[in-house]
Protein backbone atom coordinates (compact mmCIF):
# COMPACT_ATOMS: atom_id res chain seq x y z
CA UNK A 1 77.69 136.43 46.82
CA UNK A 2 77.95 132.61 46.26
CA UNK A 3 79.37 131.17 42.84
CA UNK A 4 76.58 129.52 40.86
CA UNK A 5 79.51 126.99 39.48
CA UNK A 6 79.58 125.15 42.68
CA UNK A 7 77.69 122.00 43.09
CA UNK A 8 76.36 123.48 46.52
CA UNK A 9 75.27 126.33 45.78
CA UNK A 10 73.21 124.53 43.10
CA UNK A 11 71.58 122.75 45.34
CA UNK A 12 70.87 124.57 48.69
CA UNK A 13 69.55 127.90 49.84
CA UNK A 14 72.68 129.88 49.93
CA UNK A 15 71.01 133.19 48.56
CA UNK A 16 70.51 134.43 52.09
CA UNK A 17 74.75 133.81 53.11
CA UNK A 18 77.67 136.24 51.87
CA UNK A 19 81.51 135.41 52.24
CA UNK A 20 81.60 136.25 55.67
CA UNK A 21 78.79 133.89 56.67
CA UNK A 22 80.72 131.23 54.96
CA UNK A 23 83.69 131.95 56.53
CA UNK A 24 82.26 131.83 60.14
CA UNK A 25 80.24 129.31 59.73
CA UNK A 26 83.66 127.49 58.26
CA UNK A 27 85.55 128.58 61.65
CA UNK A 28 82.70 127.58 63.72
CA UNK A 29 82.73 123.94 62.05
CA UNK A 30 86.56 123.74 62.74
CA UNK A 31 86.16 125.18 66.43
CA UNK A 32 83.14 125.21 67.86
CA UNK A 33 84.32 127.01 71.04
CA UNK A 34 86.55 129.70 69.16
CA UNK A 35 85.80 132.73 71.77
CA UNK A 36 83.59 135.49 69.23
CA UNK A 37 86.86 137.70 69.53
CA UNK A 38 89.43 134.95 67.89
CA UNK A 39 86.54 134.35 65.79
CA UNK A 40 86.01 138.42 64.88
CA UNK A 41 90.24 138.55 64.40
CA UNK A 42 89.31 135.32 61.80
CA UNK A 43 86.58 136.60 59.73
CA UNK A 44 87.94 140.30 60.00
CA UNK A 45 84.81 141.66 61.94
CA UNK A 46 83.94 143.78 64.65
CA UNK A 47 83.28 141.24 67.78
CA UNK A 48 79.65 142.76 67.95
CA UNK A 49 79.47 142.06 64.29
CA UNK A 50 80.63 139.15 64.37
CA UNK A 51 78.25 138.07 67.16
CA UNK A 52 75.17 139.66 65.13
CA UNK A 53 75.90 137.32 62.31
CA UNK A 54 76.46 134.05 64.59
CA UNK A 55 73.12 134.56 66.33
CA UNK A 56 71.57 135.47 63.23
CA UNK A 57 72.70 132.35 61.27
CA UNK A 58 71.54 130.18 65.05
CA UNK A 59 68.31 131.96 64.18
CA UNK A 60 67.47 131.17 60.77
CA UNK A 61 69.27 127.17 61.11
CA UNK A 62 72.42 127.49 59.45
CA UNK A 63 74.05 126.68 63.13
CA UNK A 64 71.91 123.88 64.94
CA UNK A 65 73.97 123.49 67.71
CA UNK A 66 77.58 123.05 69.55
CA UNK A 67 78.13 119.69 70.83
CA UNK A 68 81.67 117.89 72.02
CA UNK A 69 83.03 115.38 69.90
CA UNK A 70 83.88 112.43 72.61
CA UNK A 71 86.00 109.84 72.26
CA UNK A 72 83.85 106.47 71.65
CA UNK A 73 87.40 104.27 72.49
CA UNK A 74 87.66 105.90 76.14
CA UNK A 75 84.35 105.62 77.39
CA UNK A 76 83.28 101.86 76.35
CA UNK A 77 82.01 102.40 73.15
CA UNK A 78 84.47 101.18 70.52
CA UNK A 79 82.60 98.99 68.31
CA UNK A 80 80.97 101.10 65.88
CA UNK A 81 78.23 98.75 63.85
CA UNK A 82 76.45 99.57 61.40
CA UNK A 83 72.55 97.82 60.42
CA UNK A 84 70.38 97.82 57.32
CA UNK A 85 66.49 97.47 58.87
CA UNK A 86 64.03 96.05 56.47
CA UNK A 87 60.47 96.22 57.85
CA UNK A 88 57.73 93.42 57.25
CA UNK A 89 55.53 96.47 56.41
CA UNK A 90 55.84 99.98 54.83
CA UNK A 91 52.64 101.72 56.16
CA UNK A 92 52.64 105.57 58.21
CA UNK A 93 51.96 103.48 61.43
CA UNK A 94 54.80 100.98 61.24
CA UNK A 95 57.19 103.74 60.34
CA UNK A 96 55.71 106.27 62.84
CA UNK A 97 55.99 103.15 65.39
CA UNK A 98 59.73 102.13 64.19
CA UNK A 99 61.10 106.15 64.69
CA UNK A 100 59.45 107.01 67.71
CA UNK A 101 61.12 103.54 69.08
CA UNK A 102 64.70 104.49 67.55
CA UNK A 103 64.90 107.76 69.28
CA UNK A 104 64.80 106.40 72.50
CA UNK A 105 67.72 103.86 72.01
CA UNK A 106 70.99 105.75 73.24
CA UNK A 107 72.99 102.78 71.28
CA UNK A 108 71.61 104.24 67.52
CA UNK A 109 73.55 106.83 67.05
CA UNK A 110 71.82 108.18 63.53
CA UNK A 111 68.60 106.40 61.71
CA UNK A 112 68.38 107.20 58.14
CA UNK A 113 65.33 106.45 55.84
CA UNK A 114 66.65 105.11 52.64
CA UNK A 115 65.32 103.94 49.11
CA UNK A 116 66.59 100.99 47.88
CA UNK A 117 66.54 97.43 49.18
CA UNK A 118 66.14 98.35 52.96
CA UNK A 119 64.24 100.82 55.03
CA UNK A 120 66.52 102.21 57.01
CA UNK A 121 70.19 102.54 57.70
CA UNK A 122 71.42 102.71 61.46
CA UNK A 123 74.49 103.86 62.94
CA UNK A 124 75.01 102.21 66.41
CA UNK A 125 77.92 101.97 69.07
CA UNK A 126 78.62 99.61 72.04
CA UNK A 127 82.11 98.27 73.84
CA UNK A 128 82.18 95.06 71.59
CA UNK A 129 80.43 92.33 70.10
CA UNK A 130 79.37 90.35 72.83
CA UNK A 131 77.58 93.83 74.05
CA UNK A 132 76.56 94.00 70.31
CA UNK A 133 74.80 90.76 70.20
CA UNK A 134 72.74 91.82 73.41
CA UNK A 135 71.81 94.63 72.01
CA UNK A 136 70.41 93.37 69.00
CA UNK A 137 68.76 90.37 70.25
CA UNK A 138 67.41 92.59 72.96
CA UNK A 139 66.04 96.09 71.69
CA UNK A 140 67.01 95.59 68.07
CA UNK A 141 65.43 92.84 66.98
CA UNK A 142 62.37 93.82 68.95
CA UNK A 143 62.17 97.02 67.23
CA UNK A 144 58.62 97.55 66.12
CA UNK A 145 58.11 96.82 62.70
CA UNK A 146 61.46 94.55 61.74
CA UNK A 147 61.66 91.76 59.75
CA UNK A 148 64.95 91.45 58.76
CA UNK A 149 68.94 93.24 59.48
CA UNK A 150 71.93 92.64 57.76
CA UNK A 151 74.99 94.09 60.48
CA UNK A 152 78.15 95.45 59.26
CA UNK A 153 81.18 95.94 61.86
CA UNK A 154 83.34 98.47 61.02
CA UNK A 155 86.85 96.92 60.93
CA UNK A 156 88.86 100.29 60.54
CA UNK A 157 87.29 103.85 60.88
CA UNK A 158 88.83 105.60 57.75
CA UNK A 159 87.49 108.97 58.08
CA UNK A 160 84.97 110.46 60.33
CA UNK A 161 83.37 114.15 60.30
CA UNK A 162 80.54 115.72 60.83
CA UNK A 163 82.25 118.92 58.43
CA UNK A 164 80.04 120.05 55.47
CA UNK A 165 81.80 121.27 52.22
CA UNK A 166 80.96 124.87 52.48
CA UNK A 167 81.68 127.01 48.84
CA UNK A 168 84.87 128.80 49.37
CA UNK A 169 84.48 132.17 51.40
C-alpha cells in the first residue's frame, strides 16, 4: 500500500488507493485526455480494468474533473493579479454575502479563506492594468463586505501547476 514515511500519506486519506491508483491518477494529472488504452499500456492494466479504477476513483473524488489548460496570453487575459481582501466585518452573513458574490465574477479565478492579517486571498486575470483598475474600482471594490485590498501584479510567472505531489507508485 502507501509508505507511512511520506509526508502525504501522513496527512490524507490514502488507505483506500494502491500503487496502481497512484499511478493513474499520476498519468491522468500529466494527460488528462490519455485514451484508457495508452493509459491501460501505462499502468500495466487490462483497458476494462483500467477503466473500473478511473470511474471508481471519479466516484469516490480522487478525480474531480478534466478541464483544458488555456492559454491566458492568447485570449486577452495576461495580467495575472493577485488581491488580499480584508473585510470591515467577520460575521456568517458578511462572509456568506462576500462568497456567494465571488463566484459569480469570471475575473477571480480562485478565492481562498485565509488566517492571518487578511480574509481572503484572490487570484484574478484581465488583459492589463488599465482593465485591472476597472475591474477593481468596479466589482471589486464593491464586493460586499470589503474594507480594504492590497493588489500584487505578478511581474514574471515562475511556475504554474495545478499537479499534486502524489507518493511514488
Amino acid at each position: 500500500m502507501i509508505p507511512k514515511n511520506n509526508s502525504l500519506a501522513e496527512t490524507a486519506d490514502l488507505t483506500g488507493l494502491d500503487r496502481l491508483d497512484l499511478r493513474i491518477l499520476s498519468a491522468l494529472q500529466s494527460d488528462g485526455r490519455m485514451a484508457n488504452l495508452k493509459l491501460a499500456q501505462a499502468v500495466g492494466l487490462s483497458p476494462t480494468a483500467a477503466l473500473a479504477r478511473v470511474q471508481r476513483l471519479t466516484r469516490e473524488g480522487y478525480i474531480l474533473g478534466y478541464e483544458a489548460r488555456l492559454n491566458p496570453m492568447k485570449l486577452g487575459a495576461g495580467m495575472l493579479v493577485f488581491v488580499e481582501v480584508l473585510l470591515d466585518r467577520t460575521t456568517p452573513n458578511v462572509f456568506d454575502e462576500f462568497k456567494a458574490a465571488v463566484q459569480v465574477q469570471p475575473e477571480i479565478m480562485e478565492c481562498h479563506m485565509v488566517a492571518g492579517g487578511f480574509d481572503y486571498l484572490l487570484k484574478t486575470r484581465s488583459a492589463d492594468m488599465n482593465h485591472y483598475r476597472r475591474f477593481a474600482g468596479s466589482v471589486l471594490w464593491q464586493l460586499p463586505g470589503v474594507r480594504e485590498t492590497r493588489t500584487y501584479a505578478v511581474m514574471e510567472e515562475v511556475k504554474n501547476s495545478a499537479k499534486l505531489a502524489l507518493p511514488q507508485a
